[in-house]
PDB file of N, CA and C in Angstrom:
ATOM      1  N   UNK A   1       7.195 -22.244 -22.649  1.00  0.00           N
ATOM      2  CA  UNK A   1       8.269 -21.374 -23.062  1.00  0.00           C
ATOM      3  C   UNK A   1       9.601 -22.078 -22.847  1.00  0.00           C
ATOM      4  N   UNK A   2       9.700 -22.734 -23.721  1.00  0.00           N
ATOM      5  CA  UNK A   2      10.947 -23.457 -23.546  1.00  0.00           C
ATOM      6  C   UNK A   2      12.079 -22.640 -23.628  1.00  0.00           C
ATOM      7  N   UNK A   3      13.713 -23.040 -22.893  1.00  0.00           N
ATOM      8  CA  UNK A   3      14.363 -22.259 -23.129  1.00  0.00           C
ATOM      9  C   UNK A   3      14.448 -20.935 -22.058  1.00  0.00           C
ATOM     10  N   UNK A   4      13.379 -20.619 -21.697  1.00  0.00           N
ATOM     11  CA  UNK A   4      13.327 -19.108 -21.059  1.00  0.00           C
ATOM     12  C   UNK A   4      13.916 -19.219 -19.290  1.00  0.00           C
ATOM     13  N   UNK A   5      14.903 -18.639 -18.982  1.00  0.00           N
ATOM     14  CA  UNK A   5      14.766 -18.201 -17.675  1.00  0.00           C
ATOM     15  C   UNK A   5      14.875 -17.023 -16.784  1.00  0.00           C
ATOM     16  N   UNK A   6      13.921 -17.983 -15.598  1.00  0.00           N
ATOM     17  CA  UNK A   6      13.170 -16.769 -15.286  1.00  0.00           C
ATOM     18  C   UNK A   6      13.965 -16.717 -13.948  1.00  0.00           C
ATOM     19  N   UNK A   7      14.373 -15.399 -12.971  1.00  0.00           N
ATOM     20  CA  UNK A   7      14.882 -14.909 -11.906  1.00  0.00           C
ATOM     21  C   UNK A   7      13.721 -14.387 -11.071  1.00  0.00           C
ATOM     22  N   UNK A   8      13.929 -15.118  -9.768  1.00  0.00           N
ATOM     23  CA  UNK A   8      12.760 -14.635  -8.546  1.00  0.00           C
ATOM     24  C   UNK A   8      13.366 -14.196  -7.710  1.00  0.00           C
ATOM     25  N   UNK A   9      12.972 -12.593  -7.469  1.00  0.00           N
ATOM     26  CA  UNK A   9      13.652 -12.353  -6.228  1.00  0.00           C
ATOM     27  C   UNK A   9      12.339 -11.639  -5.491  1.00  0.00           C
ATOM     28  N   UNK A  10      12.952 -11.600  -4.313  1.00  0.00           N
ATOM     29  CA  UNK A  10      11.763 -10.856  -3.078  1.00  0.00           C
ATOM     30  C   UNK A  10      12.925 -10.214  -2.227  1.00  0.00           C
ATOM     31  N   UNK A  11      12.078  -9.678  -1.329  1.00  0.00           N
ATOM     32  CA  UNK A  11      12.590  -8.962   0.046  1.00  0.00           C
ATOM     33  C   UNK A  11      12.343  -8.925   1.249  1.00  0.00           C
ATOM     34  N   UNK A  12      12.563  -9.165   2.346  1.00  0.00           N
ATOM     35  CA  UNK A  12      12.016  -8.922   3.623  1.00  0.00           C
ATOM     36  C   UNK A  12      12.700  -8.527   4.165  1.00  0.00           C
ATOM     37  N   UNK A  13      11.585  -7.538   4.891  1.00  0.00           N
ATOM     38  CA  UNK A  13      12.050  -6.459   6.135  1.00  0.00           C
ATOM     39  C   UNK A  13      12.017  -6.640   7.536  1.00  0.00           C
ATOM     40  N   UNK A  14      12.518  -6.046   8.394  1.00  0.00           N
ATOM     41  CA  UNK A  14      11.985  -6.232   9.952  1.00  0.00           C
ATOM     42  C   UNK A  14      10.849  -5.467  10.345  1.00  0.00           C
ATOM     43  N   UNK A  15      10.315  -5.918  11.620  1.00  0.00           N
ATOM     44  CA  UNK A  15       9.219  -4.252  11.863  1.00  0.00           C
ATOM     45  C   UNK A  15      10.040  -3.222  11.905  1.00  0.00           C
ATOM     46  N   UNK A  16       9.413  -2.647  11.992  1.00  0.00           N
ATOM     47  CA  UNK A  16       9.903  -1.203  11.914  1.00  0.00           C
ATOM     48  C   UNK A  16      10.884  -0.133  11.093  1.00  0.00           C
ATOM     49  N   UNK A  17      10.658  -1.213  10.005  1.00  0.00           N
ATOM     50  CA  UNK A  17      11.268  -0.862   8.817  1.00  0.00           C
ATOM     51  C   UNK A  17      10.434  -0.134   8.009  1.00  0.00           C
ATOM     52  N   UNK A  18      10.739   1.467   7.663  1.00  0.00           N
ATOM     53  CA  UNK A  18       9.640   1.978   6.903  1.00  0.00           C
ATOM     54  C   UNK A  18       8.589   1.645   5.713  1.00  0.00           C
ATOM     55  N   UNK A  19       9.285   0.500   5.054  1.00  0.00           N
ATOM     56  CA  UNK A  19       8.115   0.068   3.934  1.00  0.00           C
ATOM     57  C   UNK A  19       7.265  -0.731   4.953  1.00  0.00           C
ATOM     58  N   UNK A  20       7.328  -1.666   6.347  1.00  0.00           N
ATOM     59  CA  UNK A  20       6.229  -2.246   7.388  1.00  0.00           C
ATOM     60  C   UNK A  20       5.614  -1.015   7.288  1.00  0.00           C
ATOM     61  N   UNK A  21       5.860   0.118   8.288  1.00  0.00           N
ATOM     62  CA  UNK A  21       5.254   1.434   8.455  1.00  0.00           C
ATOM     63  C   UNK A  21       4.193   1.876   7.079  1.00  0.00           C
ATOM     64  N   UNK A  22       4.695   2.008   6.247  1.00  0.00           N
ATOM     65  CA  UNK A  22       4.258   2.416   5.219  1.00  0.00           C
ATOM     66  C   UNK A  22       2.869   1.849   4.703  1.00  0.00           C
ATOM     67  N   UNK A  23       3.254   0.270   4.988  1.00  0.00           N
ATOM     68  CA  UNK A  23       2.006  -0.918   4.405  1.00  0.00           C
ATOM     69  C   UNK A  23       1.134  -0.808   5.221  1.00  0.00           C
ATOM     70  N   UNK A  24       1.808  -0.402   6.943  1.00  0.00           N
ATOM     71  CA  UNK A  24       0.087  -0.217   7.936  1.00  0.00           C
ATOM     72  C   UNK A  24      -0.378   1.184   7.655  1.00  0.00           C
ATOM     73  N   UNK A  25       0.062   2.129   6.850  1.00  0.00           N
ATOM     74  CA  UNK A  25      -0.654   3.503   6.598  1.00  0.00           C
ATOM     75  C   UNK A  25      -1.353   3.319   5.801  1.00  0.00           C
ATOM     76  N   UNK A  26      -0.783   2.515   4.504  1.00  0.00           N
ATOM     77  CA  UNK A  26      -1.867   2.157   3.217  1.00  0.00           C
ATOM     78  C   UNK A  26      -3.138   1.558   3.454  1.00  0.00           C
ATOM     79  N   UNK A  27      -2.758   0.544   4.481  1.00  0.00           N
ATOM     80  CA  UNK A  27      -3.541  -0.601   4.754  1.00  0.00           C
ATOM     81  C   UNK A  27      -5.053  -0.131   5.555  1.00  0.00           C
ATOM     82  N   UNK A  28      -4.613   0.830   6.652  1.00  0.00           N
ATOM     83  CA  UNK A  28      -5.478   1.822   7.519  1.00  0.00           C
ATOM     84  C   UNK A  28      -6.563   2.263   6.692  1.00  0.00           C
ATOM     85  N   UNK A  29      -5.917   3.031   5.741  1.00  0.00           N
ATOM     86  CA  UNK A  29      -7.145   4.035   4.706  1.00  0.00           C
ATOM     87  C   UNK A  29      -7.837   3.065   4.287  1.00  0.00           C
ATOM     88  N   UNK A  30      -7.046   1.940   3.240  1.00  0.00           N
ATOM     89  CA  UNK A  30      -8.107   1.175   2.946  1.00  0.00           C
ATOM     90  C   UNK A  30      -9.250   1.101   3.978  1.00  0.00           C
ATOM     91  N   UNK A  31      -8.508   0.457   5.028  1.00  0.00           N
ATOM     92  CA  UNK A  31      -9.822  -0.424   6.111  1.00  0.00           C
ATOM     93  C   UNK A  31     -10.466   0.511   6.021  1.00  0.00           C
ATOM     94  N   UNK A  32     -10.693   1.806   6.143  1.00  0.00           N
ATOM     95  CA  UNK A  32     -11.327   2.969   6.869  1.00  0.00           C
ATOM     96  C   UNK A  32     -12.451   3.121   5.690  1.00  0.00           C
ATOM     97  N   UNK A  33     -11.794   3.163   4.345  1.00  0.00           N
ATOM     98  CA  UNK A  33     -13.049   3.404   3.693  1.00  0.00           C
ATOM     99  C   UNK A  33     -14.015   2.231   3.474  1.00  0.00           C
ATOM    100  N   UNK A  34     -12.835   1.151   3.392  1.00  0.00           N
ATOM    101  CA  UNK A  34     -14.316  -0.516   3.210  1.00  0.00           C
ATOM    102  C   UNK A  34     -15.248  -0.390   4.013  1.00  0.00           C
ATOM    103  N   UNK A  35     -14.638   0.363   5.379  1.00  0.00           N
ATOM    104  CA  UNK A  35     -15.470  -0.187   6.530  1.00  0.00           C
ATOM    105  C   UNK A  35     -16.570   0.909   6.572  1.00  0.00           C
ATOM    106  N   UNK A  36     -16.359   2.050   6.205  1.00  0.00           N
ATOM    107  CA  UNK A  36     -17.649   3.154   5.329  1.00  0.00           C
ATOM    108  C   UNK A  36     -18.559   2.591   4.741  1.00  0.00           C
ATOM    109  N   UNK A  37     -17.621   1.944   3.235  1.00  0.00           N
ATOM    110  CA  UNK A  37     -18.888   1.515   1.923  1.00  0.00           C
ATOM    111  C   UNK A  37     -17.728   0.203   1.600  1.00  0.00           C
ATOM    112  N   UNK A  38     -18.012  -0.930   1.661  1.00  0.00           N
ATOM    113  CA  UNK A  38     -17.555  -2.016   0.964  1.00  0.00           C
ATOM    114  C   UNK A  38     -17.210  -1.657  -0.710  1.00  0.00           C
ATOM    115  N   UNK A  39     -18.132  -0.909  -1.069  1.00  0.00           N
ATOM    116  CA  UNK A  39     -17.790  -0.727  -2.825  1.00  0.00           C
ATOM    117  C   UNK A  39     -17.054   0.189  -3.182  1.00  0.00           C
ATOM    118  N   UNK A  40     -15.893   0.863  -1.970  1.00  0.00           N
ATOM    119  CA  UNK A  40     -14.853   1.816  -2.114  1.00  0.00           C
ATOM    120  C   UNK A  40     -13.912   1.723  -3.007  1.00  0.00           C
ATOM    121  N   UNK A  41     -13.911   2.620  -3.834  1.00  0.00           N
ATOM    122  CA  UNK A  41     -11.907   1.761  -4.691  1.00  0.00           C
ATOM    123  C   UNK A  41     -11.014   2.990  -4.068  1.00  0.00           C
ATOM    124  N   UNK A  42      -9.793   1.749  -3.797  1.00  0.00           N
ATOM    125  CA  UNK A  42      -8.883   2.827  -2.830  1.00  0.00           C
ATOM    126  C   UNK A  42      -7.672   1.839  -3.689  1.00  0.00           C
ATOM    127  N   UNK A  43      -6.571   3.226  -4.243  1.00  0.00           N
ATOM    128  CA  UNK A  43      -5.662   3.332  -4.536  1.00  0.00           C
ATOM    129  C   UNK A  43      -4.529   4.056  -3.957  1.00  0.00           C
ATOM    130  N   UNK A  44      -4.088   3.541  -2.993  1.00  0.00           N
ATOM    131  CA  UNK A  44      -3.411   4.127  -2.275  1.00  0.00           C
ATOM    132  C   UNK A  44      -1.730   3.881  -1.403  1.00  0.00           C
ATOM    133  N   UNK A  45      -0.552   4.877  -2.211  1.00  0.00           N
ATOM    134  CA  UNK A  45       0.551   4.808  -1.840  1.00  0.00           C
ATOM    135  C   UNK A  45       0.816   5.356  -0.572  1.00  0.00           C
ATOM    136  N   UNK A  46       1.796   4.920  -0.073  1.00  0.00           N
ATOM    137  CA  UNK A  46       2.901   5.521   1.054  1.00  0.00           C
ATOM    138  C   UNK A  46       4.213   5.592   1.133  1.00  0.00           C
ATOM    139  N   UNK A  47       4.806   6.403   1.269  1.00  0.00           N
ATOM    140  CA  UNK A  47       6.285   6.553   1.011  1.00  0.00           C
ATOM    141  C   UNK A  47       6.854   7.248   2.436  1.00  0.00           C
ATOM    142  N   UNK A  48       7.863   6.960   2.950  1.00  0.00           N
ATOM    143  CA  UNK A  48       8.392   7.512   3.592  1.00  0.00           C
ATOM    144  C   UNK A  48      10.235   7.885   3.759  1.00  0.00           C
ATOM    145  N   UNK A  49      10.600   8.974   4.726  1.00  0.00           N
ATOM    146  CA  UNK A  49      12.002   8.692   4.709  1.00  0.00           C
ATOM    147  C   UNK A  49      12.115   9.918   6.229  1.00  0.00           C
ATOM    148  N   UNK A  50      12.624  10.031   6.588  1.00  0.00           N
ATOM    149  CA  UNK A  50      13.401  10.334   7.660  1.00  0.00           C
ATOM    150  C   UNK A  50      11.929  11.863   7.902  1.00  0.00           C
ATOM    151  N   UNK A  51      11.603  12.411   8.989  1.00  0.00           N
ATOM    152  CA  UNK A  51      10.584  13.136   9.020  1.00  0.00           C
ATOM    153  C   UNK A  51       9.796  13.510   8.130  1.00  0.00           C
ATOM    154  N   UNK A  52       9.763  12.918   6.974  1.00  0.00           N
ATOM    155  CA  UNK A  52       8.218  13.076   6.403  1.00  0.00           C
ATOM    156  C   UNK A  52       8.025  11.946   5.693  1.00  0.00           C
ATOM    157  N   UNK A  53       6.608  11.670   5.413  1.00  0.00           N
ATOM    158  CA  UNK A  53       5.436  10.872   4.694  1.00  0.00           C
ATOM    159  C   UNK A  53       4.385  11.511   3.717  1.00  0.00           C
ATOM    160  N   UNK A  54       4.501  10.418   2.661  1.00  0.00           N
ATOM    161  CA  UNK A  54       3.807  11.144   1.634  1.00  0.00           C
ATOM    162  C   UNK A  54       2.404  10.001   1.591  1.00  0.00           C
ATOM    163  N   UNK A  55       1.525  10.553   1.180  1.00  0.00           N
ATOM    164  CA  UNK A  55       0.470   9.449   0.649  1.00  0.00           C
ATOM    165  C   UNK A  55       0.354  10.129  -0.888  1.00  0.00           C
ATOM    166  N   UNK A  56       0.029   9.288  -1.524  1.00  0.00           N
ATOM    167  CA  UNK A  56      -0.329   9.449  -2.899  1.00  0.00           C
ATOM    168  C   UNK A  56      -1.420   8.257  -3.216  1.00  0.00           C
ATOM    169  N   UNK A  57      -2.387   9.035  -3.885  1.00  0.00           N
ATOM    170  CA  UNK A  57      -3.207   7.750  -4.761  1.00  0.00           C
ATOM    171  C   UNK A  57      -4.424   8.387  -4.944  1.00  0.00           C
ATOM    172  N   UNK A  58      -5.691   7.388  -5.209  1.00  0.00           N
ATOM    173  CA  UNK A  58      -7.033   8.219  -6.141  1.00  0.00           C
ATOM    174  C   UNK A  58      -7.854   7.459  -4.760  1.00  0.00           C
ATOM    175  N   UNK A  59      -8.935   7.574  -4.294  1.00  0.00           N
ATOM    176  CA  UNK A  59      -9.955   7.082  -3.510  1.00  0.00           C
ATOM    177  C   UNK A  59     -11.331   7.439  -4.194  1.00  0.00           C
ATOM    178  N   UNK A  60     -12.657   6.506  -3.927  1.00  0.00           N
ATOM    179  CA  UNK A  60     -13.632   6.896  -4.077  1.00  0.00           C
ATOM    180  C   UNK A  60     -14.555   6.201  -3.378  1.00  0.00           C
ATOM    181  N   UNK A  61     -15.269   7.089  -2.760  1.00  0.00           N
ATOM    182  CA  UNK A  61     -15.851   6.137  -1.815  1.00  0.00           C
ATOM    183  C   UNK A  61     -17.380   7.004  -1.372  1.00  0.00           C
ATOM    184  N   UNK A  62     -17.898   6.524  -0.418  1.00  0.00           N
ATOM    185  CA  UNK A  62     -19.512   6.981  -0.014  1.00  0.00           C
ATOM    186  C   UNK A  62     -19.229   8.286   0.178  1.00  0.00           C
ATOM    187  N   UNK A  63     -18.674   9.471   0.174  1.00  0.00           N
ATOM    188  CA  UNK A  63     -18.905  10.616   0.204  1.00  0.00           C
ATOM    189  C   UNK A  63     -18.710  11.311  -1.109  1.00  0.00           C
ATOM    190  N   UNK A  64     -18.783  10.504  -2.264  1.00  0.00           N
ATOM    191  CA  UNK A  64     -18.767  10.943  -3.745  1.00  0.00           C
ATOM    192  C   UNK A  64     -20.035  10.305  -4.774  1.00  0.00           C
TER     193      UNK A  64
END
């Protein structure tokens, strides 16, 4: 692609910065269901902001 440019950006946080928080809530469920049934599909958000947390997403796993 000649011609084309491209812009990279990223971000980093400290601990305890709610998207860290957030990635060990996502991250948890996952483990929890692999560690059930390896052939789990886990889709799974976290959001947070000042006293509350949301999860959002689809799971399916050994109890379906």
């Amino acid at each position: 692609m000649p011609g084309k440019t491209w812009l990279f950006t990223s971000e980093s946080v400290s601990e305890g910065h709610p998207d860290k928080v957030c990635d060990r809530i996502s991250d948890t469920i996952l483990d929890a269901y692999l560690q059930a049934d390896p052939q789990s599909r886990v889709a799974c958000e976290t959001l947070a902001t000042t006293d509350r947390v949301v999860i959002a997403g689809e799971v399916r796993g050994p109890s379906e």
